[in-house]
PDB file of N, CA and C in Angstrom:
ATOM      1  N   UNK A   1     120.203 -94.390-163.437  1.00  0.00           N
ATOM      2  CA  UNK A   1     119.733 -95.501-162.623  1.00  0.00           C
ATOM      3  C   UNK A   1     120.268 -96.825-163.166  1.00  0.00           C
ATOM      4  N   UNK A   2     120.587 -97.690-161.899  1.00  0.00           N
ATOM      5  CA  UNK A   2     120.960 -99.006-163.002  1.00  0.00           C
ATOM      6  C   UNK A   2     119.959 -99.790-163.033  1.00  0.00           C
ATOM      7  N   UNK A   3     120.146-100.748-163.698  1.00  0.00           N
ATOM      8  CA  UNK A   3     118.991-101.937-164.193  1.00  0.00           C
ATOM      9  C   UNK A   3     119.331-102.592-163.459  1.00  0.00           C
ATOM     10  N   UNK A   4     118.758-103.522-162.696  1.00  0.00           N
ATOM     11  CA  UNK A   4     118.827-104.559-161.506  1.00  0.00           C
ATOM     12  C   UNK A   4     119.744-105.788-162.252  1.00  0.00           C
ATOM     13  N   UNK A   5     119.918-105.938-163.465  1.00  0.00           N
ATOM     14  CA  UNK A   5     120.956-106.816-163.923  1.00  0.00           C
ATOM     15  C   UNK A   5     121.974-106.317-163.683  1.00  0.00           C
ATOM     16  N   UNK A   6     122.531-105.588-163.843  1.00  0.00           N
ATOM     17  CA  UNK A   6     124.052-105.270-163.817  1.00  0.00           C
ATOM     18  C   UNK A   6     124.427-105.376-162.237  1.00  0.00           C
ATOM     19  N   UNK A   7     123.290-105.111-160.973  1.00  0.00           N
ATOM     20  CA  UNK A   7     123.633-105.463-159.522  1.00  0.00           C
ATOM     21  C   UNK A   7     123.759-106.978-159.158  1.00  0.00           C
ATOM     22  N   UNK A   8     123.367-107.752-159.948  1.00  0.00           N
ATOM     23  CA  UNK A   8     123.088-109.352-159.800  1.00  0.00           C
ATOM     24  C   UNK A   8     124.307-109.729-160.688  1.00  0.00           C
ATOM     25  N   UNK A   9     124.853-109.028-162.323  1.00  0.00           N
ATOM     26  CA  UNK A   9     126.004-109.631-162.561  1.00  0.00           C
ATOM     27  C   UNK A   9     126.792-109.237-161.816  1.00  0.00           C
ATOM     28  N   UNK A  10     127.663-108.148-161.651  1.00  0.00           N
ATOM     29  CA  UNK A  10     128.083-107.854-160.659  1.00  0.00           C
ATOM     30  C   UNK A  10     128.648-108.523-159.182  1.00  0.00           C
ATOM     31  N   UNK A  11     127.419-108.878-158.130  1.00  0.00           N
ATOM     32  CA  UNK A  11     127.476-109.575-157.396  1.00  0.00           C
ATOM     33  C   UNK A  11     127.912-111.104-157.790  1.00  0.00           C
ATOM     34  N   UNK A  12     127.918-112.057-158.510  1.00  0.00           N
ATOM     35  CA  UNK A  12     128.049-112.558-159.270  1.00  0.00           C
ATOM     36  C   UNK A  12     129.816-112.585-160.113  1.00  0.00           C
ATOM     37  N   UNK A  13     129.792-112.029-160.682  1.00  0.00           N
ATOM     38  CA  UNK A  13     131.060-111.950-161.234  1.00  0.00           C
ATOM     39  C   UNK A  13     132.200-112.172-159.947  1.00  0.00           C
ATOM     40  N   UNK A  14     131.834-111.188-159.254  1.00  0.00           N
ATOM     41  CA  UNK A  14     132.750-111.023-158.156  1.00  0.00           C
ATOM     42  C   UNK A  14     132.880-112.132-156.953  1.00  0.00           C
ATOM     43  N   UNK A  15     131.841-112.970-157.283  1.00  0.00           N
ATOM     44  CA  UNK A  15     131.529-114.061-156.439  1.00  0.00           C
ATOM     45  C   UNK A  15     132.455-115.372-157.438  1.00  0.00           C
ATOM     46  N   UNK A  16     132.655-114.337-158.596  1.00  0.00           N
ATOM     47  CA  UNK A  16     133.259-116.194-159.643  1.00  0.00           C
ATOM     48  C   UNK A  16     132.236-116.877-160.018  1.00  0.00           C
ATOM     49  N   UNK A  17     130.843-116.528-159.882  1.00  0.00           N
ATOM     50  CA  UNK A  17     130.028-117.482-160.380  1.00  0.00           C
ATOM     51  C   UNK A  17     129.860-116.675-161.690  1.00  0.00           C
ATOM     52  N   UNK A  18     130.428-117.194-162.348  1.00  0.00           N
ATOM     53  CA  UNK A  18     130.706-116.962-163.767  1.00  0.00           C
ATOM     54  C   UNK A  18     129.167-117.671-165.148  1.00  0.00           C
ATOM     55  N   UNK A  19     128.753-118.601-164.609  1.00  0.00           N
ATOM     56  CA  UNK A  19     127.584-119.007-165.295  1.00  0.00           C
ATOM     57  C   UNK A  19     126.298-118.375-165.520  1.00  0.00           C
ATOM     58  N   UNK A  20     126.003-118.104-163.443  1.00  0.00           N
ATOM     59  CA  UNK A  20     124.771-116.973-163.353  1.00  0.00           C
ATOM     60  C   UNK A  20     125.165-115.386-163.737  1.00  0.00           C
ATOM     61  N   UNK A  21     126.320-115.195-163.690  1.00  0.00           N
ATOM     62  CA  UNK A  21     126.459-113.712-164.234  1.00  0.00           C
ATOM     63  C   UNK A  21     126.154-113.824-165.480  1.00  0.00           C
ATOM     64  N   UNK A  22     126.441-114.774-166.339  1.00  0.00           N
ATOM     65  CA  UNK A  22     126.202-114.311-167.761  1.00  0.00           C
ATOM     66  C   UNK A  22     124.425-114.864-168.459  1.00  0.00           C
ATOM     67  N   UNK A  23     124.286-115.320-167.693  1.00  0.00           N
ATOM     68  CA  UNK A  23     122.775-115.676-167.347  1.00  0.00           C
ATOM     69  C   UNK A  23     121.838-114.371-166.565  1.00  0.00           C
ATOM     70  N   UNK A  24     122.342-113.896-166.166  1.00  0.00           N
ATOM     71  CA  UNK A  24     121.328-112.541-165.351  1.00  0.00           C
ATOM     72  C   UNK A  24     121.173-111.511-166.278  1.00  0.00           C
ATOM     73  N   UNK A  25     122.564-111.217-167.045  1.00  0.00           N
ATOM     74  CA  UNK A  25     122.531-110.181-168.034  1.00  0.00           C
ATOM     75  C   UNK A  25     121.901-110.232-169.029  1.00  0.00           C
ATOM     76  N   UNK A  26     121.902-112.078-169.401  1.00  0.00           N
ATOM     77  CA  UNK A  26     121.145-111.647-170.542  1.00  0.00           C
ATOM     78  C   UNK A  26     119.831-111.267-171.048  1.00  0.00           C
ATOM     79  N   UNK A  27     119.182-111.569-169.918  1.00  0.00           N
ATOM     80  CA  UNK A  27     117.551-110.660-169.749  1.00  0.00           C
ATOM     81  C   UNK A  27     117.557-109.570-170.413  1.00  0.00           C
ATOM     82  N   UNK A  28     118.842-108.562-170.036  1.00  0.00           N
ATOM     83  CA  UNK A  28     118.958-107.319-169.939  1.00  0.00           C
ATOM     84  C   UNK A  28     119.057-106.899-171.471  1.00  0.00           C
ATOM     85  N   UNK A  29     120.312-108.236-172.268  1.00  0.00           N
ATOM     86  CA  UNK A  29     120.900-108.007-173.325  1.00  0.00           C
ATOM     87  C   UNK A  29     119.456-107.845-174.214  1.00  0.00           C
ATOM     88  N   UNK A  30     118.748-109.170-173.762  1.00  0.00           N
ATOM     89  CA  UNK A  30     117.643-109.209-175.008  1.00  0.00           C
ATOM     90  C   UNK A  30     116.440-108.384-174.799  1.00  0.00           C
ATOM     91  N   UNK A  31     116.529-107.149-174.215  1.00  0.00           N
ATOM     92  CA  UNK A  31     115.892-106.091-174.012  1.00  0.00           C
ATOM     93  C   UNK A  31     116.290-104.596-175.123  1.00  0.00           C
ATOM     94  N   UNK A  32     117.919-104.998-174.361  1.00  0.00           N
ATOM     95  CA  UNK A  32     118.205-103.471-175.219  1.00  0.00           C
ATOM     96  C   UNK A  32     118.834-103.990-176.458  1.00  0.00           C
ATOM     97  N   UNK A  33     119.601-105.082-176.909  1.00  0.00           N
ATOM     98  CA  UNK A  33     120.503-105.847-177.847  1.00  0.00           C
ATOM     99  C   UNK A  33     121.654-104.770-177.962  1.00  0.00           C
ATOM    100  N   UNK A  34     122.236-104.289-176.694  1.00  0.00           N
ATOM    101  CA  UNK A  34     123.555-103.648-176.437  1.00  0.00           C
ATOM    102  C   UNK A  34     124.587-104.465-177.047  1.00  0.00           C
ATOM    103  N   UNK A  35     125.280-104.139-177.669  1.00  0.00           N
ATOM    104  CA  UNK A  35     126.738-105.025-177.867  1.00  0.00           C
ATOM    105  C   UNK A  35     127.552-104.901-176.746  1.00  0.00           C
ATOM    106  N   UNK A  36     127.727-103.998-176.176  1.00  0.00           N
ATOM    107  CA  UNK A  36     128.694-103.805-175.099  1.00  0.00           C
ATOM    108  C   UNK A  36     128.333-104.943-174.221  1.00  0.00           C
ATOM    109  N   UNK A  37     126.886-105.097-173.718  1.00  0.00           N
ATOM    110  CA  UNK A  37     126.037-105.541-172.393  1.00  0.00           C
ATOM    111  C   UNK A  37     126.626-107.360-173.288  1.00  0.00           C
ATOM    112  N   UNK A  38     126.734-107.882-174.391  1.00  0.00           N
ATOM    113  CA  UNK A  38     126.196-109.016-174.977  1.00  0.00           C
ATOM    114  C   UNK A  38     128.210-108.956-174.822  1.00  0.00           C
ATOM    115  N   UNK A  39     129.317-108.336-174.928  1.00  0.00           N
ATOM    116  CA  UNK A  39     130.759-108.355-174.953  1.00  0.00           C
ATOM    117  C   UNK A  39     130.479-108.952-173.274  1.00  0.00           C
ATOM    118  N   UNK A  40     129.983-108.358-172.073  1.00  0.00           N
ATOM    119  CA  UNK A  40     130.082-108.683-171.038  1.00  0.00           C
ATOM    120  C   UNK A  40     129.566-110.592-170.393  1.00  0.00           C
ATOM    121  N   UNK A  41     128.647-110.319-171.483  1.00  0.00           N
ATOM    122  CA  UNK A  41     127.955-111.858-171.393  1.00  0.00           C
ATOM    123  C   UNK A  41     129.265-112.888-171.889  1.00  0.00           C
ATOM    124  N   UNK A  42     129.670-112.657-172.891  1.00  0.00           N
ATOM    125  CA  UNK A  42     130.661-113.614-173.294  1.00  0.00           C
ATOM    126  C   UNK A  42     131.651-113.677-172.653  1.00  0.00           C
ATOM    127  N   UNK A  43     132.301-112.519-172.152  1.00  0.00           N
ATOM    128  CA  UNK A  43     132.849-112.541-171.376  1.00  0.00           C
ATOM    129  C   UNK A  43     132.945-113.252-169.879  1.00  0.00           C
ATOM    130  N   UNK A  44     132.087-113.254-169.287  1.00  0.00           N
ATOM    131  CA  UNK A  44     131.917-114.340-168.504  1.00  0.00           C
ATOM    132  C   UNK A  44     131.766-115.717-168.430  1.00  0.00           C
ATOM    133  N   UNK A  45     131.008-115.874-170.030  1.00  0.00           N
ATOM    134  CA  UNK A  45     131.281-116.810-170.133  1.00  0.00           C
ATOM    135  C   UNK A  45     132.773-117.349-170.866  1.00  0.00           C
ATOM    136  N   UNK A  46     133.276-116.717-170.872  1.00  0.00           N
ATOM    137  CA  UNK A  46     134.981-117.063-171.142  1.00  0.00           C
ATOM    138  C   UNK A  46     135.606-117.856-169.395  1.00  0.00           C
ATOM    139  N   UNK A  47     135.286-116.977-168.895  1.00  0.00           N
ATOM    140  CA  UNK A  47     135.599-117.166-167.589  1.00  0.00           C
ATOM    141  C   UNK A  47     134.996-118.781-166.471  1.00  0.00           C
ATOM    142  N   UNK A  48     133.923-118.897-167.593  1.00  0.00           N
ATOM    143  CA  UNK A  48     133.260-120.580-167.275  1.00  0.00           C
ATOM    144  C   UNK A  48     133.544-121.223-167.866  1.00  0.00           C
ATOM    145  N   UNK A  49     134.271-121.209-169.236  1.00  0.00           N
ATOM    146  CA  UNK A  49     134.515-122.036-169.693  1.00  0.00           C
ATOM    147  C   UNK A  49     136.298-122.254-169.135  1.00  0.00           C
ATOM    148  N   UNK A  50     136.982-121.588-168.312  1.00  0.00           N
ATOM    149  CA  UNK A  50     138.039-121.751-167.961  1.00  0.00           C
ATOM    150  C   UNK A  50     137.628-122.207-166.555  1.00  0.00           C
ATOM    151  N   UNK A  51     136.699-121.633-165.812  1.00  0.00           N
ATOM    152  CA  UNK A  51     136.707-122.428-164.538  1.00  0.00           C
ATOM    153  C   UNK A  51     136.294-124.130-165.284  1.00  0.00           C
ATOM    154  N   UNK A  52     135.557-124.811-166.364  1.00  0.00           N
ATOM    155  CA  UNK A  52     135.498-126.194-166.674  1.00  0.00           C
ATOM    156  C   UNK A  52     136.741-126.706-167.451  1.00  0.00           C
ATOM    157  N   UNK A  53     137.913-126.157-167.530  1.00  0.00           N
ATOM    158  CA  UNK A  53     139.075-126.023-167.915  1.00  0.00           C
ATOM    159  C   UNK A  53     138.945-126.399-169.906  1.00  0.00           C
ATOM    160  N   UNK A  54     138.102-125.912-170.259  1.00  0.00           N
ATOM    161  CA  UNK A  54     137.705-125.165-171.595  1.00  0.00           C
ATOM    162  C   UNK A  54     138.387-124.579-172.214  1.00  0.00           C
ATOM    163  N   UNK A  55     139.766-124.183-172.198  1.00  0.00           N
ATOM    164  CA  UNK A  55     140.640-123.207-172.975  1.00  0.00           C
ATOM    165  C   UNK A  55     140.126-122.878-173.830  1.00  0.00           C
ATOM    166  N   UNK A  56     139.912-123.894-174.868  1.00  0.00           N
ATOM    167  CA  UNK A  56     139.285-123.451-176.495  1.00  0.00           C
ATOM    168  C   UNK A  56     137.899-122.867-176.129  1.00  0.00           C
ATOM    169  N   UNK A  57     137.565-123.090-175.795  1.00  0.00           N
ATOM    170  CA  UNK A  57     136.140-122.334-175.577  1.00  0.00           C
ATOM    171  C   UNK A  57     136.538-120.640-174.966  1.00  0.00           C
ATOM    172  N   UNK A  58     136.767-120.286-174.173  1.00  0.00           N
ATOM    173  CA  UNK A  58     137.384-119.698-173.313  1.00  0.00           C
ATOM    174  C   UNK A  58     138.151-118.787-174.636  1.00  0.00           C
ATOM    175  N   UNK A  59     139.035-119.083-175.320  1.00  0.00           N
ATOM    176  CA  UNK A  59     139.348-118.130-176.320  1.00  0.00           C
ATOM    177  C   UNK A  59     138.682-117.892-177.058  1.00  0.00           C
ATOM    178  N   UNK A  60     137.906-118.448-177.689  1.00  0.00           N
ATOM    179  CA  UNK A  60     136.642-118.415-178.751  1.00  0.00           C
ATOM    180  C   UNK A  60     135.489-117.397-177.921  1.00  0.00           C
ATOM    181  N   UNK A  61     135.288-117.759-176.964  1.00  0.00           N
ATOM    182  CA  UNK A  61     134.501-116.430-176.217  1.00  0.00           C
ATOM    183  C   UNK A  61     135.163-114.794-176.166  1.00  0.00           C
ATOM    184  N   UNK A  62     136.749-115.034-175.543  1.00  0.00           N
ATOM    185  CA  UNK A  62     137.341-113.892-175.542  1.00  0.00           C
ATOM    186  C   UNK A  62     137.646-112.908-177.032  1.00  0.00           C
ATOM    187  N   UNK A  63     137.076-113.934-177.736  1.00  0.00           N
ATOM    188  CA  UNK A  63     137.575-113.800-179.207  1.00  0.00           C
ATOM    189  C   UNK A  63     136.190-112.551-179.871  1.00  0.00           C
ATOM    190  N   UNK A  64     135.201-113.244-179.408  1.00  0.00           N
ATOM    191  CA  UNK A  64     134.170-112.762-179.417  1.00  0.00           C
ATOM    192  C   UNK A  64     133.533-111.530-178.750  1.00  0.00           C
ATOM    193  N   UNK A  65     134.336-111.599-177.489  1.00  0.00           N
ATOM    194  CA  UNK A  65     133.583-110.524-176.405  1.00  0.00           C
ATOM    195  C   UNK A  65     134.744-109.439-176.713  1.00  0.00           C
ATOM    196  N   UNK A  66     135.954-109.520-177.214  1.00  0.00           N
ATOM    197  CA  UNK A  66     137.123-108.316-177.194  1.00  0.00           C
ATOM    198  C   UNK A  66     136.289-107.431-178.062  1.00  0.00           C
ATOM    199  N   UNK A  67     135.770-107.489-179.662  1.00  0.00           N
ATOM    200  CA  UNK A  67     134.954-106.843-180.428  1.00  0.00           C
ATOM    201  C   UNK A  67     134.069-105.685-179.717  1.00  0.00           C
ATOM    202  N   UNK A  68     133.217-106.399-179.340  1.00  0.00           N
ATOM    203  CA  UNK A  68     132.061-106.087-178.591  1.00  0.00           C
ATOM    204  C   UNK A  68     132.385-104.637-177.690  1.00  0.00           C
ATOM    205  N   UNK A  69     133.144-105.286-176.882  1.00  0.00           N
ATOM    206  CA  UNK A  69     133.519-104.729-175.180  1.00  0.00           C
ATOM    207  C   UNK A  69     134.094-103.121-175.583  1.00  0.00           C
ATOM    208  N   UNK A  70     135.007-103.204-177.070  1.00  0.00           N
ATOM    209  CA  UNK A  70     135.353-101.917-177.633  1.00  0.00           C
ATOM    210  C   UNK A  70     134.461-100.998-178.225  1.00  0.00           C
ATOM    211  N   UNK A  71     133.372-101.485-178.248  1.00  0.00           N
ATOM    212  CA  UNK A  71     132.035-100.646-178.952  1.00  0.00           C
ATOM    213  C   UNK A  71     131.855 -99.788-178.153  1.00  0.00           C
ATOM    214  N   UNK A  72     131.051 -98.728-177.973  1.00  0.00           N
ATOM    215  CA  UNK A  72     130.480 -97.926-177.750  1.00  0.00           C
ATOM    216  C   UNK A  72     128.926 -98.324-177.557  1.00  0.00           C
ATOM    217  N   UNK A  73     128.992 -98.145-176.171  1.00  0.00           N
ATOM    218  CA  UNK A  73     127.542 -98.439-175.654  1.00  0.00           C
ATOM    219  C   UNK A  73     126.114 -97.589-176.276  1.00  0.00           C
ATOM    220  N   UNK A  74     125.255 -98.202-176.379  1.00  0.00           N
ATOM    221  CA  UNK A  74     123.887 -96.913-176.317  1.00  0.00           C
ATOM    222  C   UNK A  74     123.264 -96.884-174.817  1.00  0.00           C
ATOM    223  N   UNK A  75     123.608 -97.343-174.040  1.00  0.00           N
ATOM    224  CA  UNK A  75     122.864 -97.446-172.727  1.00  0.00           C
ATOM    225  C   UNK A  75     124.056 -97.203-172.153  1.00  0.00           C
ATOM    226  N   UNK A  76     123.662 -96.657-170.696  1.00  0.00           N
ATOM    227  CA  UNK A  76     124.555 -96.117-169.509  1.00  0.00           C
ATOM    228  C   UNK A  76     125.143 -97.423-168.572  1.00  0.00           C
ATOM    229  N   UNK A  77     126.292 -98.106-167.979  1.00  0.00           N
ATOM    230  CA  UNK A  77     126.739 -99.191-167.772  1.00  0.00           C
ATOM    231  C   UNK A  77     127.141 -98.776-166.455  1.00  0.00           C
ATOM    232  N   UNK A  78     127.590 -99.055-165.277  1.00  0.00           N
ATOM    233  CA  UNK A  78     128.399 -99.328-164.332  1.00  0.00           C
ATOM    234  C   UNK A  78     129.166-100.029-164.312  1.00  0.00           C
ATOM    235  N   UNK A  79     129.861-100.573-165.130  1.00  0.00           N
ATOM    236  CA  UNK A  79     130.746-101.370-165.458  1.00  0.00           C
ATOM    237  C   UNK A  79     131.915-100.860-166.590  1.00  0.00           C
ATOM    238  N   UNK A  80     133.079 -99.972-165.894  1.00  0.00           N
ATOM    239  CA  UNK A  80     133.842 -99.461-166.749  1.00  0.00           C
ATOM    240  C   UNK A  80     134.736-100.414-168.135  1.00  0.00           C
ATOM    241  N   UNK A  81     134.504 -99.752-169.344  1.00  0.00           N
ATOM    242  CA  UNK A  81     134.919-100.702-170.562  1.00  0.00           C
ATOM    243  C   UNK A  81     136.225-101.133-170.205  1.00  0.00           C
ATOM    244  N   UNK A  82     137.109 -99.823-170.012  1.00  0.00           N
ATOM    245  CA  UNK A  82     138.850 -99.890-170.671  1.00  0.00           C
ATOM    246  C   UNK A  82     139.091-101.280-169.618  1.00  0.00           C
ATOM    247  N   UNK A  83     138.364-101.386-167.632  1.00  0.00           N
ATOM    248  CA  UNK A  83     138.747-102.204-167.291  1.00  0.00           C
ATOM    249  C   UNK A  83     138.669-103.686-167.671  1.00  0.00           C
ATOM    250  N   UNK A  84     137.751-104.100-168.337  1.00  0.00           N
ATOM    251  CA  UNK A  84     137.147-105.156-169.521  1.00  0.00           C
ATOM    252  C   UNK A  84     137.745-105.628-170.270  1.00  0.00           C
ATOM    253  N   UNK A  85     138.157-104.399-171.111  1.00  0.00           N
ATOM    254  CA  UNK A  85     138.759-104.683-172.648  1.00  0.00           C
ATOM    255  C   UNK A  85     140.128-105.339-171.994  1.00  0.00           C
ATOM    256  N   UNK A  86     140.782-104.720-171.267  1.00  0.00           N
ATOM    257  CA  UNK A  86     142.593-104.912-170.622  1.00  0.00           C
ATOM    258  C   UNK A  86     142.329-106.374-170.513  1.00  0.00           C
ATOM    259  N   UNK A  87     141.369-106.581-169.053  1.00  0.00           N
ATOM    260  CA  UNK A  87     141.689-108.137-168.498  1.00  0.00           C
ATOM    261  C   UNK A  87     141.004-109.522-169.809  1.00  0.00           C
ATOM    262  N   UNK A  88     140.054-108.781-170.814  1.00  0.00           N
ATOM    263  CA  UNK A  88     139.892-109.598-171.537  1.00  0.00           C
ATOM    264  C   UNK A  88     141.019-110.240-172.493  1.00  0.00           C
ATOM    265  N   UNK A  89     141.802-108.872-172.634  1.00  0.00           N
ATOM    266  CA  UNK A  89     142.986-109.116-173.720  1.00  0.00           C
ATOM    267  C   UNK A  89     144.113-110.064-172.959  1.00  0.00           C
ATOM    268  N   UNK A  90     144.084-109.731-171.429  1.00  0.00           N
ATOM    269  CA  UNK A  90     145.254-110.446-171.143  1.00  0.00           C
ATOM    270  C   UNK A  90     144.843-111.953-170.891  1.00  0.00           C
ATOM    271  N   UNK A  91     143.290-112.364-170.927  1.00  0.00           N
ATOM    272  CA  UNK A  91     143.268-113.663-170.549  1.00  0.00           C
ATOM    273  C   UNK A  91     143.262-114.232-172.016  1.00  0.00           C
ATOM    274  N   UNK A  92     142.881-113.545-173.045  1.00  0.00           N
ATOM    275  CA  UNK A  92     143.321-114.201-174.306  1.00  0.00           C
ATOM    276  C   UNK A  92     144.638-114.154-174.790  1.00  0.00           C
ATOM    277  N   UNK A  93     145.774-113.180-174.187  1.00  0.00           N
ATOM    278  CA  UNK A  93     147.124-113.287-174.719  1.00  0.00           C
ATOM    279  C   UNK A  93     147.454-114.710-173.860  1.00  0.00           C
ATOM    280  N   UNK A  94     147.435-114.677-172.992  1.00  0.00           N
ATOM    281  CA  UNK A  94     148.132-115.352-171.316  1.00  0.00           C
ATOM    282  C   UNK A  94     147.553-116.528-171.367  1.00  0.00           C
ATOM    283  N   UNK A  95     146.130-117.119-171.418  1.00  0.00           N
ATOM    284  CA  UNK A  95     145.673-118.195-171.193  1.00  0.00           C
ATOM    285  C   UNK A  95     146.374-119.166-171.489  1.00  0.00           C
ATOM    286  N   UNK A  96     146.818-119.964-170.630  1.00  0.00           N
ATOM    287  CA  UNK A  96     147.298-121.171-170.848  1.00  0.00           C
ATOM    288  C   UNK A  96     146.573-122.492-170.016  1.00  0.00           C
ATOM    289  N   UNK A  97     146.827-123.808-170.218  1.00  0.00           N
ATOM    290  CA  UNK A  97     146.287-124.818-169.285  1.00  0.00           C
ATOM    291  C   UNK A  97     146.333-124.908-168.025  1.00  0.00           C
ATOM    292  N   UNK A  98     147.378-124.006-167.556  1.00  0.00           N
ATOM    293  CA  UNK A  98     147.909-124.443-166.132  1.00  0.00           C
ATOM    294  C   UNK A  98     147.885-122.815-165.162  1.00  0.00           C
ATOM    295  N   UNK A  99     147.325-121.771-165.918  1.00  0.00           N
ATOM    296  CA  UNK A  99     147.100-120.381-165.281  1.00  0.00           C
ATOM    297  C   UNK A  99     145.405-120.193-165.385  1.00  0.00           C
ATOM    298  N   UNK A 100     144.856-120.816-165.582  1.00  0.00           N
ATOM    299  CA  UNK A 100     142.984-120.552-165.663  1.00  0.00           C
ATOM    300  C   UNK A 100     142.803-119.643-164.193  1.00  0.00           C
ATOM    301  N   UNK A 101     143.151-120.431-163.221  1.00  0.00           N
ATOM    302  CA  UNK A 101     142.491-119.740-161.883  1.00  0.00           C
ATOM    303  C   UNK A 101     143.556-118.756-161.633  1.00  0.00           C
ATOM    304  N   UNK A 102     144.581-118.599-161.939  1.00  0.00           N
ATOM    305  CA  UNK A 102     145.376-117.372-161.811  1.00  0.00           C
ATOM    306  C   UNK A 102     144.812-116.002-162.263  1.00  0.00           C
ATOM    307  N   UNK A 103     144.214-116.395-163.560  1.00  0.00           N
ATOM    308  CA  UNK A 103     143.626-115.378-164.610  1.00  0.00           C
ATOM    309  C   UNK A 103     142.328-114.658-164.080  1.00  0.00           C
ATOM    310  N   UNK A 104     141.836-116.197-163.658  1.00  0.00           N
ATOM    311  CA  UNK A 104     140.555-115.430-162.990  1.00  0.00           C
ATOM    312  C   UNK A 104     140.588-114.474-161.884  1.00  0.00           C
ATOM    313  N   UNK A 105     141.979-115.095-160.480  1.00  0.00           N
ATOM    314  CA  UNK A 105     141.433-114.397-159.779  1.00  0.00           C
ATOM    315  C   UNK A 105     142.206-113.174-160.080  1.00  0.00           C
ATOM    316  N   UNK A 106     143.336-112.423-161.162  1.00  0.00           N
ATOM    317  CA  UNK A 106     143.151-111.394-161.687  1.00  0.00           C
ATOM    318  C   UNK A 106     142.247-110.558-161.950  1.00  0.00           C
ATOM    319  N   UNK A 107     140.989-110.499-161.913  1.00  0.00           N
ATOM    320  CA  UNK A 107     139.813-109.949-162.626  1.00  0.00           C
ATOM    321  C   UNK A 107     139.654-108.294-161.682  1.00  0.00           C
ATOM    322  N   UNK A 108     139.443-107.610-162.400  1.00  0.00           N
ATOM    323  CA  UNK A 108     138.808-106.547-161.367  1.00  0.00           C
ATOM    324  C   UNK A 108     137.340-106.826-161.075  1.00  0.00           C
ATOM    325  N   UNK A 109     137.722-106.684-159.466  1.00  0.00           N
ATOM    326  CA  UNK A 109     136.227-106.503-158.724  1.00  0.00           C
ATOM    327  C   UNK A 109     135.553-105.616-159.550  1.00  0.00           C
ATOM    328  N   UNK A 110     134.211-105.799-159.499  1.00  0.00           N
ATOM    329  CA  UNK A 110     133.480-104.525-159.750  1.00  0.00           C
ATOM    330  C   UNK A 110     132.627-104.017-158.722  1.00  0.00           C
TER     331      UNK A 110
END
């Protein structure tokens, strides 16, 4: 069964609202203290700090959430890792000043 967070990040992510996704989850995070679920949080927020054109922030998140995202969950996710880990790595190889919204709208739907 999923947890009603992951349908709200989700919806969310895919919407680009990158702030409330990482805001919905974390209810979730500070329930189970998943690393995987807390890689996804930063992760989005990587993705807000590039929609406020944040680079440094934005790597410092990706920096943070790549760790994570490679863990091994204890809870069941709908949200496949390997697709995660890839687009996280490429917005921290790739990020530059002038590709932010390129990167983003790269993202896999979920």
């Amino acid at each position: 069964m999923n947890e009603p967070e992951f349908d709200a990040f989700i919806e969310c992510w895919n919407d680009a609202r990158f702030f409330e996704a990482h805001e919905v989850l974390e209810g979730l995070w500070m329930r189970t203290r998943d690393e995987y679920q807390r890689g996804l949080i930063q992760l989005a927020a990587a993705l807000y700090h590039i929609q406020r054109d944040n680079v440094k922030g934005a790597r410092t998140m990706c920096d943070r959430a790549l760790p994570r995202l490679r863990l091994e969950s204890n809870n069941s996710s709908p949200i496949e890792a390997k697709a995660m880990i890839d687009f996280a790595s490429c917005v921290r190889r790739d990020l530059s000043d002038s590709n932010g919204a390129d990167l983003i709208n790269s993202r896999p739907r979920l």
